[in-house]
N, C-alpha and C. Protein backbone atom coordinates (compact mmCIF):
# COMPACT_ATOMS: atom_id res chain seq x y z
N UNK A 1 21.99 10.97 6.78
CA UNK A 1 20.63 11.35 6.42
C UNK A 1 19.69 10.98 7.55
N UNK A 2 18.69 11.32 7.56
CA UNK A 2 17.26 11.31 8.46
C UNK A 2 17.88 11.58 10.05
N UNK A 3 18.47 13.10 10.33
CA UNK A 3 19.36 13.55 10.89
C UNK A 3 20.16 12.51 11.76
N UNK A 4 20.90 11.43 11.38
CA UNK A 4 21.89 10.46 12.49
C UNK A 4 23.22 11.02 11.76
N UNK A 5 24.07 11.09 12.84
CA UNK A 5 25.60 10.97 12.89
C UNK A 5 26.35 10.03 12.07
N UNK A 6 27.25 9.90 10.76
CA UNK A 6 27.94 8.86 10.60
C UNK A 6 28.71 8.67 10.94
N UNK A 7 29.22 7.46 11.21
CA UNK A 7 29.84 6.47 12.21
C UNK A 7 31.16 6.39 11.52
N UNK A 8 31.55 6.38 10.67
CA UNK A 8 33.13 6.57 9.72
C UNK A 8 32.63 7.32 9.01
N UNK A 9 34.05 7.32 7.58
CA UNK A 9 33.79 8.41 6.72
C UNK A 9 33.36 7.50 5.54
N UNK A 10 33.13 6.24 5.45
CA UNK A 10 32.56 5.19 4.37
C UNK A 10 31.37 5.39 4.69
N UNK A 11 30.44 5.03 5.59
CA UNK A 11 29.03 5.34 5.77
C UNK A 11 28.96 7.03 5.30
N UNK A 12 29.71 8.07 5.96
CA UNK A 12 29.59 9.39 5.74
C UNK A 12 29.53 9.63 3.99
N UNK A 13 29.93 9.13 3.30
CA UNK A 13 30.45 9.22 2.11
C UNK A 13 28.93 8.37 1.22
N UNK A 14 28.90 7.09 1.67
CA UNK A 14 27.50 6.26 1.32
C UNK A 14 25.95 6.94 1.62
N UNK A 15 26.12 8.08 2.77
CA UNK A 15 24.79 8.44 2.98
C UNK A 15 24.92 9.87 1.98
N UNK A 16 25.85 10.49 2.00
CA UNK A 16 25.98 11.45 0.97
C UNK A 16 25.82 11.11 -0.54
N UNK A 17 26.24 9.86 -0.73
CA UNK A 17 25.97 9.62 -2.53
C UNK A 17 24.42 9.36 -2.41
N UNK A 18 23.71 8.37 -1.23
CA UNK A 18 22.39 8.39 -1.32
C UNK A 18 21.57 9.81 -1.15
N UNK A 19 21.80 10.82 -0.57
CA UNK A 19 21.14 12.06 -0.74
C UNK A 19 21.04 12.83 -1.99
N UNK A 20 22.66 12.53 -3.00
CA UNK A 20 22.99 13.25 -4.18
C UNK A 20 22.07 12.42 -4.72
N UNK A 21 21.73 11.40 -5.13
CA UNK A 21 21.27 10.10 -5.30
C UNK A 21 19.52 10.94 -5.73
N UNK A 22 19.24 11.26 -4.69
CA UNK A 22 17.46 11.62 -4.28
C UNK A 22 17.52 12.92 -5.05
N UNK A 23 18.53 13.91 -4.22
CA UNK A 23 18.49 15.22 -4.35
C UNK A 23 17.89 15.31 -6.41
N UNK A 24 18.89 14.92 -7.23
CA UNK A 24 19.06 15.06 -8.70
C UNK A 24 18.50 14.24 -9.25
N UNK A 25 17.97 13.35 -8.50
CA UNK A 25 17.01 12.13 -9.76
C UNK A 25 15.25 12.13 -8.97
N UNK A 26 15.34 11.97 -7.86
CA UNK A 26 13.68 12.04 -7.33
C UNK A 26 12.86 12.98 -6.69
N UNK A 27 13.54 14.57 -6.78
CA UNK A 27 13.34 15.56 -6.07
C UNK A 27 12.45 16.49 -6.90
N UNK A 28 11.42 16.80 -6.79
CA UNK A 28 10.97 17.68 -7.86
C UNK A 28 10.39 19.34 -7.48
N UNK A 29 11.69 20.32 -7.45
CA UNK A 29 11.87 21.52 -6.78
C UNK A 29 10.40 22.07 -7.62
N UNK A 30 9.72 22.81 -6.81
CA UNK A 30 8.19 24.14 -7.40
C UNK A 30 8.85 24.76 -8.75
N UNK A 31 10.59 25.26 -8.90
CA UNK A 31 11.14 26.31 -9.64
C UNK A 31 11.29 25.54 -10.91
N UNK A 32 11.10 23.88 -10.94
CA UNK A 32 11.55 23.18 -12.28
C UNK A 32 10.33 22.79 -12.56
N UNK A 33 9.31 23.11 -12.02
CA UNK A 33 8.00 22.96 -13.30
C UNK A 33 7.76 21.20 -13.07
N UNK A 34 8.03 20.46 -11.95
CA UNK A 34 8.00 19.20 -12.31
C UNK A 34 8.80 18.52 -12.51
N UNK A 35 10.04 19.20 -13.03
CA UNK A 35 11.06 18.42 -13.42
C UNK A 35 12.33 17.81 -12.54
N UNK A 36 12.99 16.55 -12.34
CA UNK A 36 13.94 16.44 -11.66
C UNK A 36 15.36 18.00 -11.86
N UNK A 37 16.04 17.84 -11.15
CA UNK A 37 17.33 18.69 -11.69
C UNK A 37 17.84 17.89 -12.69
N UNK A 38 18.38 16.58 -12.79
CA UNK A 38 19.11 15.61 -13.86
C UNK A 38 18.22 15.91 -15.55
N UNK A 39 16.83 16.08 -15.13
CA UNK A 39 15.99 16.16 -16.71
C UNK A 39 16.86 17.31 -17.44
N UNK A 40 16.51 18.08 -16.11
CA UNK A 40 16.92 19.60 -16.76
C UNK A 40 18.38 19.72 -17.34
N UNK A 41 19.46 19.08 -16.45
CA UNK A 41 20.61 18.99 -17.09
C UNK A 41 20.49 18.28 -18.58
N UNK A 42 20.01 17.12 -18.49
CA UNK A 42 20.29 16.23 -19.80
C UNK A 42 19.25 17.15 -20.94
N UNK A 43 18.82 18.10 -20.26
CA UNK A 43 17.91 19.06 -21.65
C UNK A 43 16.59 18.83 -22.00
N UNK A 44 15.64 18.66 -21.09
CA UNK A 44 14.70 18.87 -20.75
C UNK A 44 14.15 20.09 -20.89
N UNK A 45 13.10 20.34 -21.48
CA UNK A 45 12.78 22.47 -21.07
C UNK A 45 11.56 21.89 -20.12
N UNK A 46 11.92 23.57 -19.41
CA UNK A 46 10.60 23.87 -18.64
C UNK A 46 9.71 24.33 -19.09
N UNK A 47 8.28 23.47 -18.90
CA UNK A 47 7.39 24.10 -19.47
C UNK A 47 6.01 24.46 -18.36
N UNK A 48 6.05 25.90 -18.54
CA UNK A 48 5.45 26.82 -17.30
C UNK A 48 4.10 26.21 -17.35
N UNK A 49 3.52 26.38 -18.56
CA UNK A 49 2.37 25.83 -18.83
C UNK A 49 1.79 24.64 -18.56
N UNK A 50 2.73 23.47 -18.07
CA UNK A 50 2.23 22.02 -18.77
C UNK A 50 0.98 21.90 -17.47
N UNK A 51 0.51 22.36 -16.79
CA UNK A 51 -0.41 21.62 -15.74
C UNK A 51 -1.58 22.45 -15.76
N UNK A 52 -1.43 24.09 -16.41
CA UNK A 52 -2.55 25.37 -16.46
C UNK A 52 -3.74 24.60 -17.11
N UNK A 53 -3.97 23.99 -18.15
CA UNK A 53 -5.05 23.24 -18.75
C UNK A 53 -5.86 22.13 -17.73
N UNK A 54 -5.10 21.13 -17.01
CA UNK A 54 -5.44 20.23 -15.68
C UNK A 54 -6.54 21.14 -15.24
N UNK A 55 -5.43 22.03 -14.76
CA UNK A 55 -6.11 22.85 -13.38
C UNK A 55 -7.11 23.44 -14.08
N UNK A 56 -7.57 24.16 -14.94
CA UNK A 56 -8.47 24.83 -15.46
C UNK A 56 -9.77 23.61 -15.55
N UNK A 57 -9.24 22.35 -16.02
CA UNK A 57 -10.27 21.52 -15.93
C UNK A 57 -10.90 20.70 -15.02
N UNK A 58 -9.92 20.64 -13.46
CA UNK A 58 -10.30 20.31 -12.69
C UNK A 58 -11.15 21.25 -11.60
N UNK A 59 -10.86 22.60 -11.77
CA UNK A 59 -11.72 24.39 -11.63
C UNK A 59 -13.21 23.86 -12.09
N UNK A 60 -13.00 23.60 -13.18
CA UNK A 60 -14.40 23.43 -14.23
C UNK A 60 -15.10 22.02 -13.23
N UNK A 61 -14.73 21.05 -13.23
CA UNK A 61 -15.32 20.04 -12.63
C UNK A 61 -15.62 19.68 -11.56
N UNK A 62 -14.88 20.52 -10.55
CA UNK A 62 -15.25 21.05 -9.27
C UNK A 62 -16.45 21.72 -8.89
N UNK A 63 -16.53 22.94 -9.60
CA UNK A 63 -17.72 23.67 -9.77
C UNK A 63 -18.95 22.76 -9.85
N UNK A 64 -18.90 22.02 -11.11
CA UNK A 64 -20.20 21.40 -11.50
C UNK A 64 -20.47 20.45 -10.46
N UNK A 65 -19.26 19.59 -9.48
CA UNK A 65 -19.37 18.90 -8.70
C UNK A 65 -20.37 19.65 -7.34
N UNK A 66 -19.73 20.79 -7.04
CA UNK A 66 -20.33 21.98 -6.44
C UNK A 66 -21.99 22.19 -6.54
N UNK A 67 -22.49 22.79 -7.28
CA UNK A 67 -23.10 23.09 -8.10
C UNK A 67 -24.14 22.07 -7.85
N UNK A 68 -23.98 20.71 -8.12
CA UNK A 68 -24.69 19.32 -8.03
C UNK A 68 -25.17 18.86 -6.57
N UNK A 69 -24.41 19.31 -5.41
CA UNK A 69 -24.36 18.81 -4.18
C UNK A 69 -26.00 19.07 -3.81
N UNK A 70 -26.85 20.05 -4.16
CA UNK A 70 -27.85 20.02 -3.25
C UNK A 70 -28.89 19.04 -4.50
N UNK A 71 -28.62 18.31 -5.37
CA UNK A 71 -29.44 17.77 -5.64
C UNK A 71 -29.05 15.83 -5.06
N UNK A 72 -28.12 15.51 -4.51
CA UNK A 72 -27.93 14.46 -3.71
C UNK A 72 -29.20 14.40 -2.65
N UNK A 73 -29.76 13.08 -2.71
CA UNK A 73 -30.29 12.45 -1.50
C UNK A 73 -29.99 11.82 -1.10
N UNK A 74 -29.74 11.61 0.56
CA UNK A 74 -29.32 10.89 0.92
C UNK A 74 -29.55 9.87 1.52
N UNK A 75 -28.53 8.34 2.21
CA UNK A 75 -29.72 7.62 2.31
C UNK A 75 -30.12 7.62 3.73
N UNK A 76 -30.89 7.32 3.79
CA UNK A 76 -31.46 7.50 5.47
C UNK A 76 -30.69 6.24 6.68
N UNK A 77 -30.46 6.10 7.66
CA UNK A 77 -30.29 4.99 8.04
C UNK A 77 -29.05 4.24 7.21
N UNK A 78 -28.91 3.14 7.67
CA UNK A 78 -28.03 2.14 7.19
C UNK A 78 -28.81 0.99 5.56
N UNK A 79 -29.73 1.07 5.76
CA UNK A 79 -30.94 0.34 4.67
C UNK A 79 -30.83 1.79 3.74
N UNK A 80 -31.34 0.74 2.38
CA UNK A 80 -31.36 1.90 1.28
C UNK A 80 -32.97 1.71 0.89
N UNK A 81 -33.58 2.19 0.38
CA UNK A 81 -34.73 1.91 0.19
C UNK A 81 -35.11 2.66 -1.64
């Protein structure tokens, strides 16, 4: 892993269980919605939806954040007054 050569086939074998290791338990592919591959095996569903509500509300709060910017003053200088 982290492209080096292994040096026997025990390291070769140890850096491969650590990749399977990442790959199926800490990897979270765009196509699984979030989900590791292992969730999905042990029966997990995908759910297309679960983040559309977030985003819709972070859309919404953006805006208003937007929206708000020209009523900021700012402070002048390093002193606040």
């Amino acid at each position: 892993m982290g492209g080096k050569l292994s040096e026997d086939i025990v390291s070769h074998l140890k850096s491969l269980d650590d990749f399977m290791n990442y790959y199926n338990h800490h990897r979270y592919p765009c196509r699984l919605y979030g989900k590791t591959p292992m969730q999905i095996v042990n029966g997990d569903m995908i759910d297309k939806y679960l983040y559309k509500q977030k985003i819709k509300e972070a859309q919404v709060a953006r805006v208003k954040t937007n929206q708000n910017f020209n009523a900021c003053i700012p402070n002048l200088g390093c002193k606040s007054f």
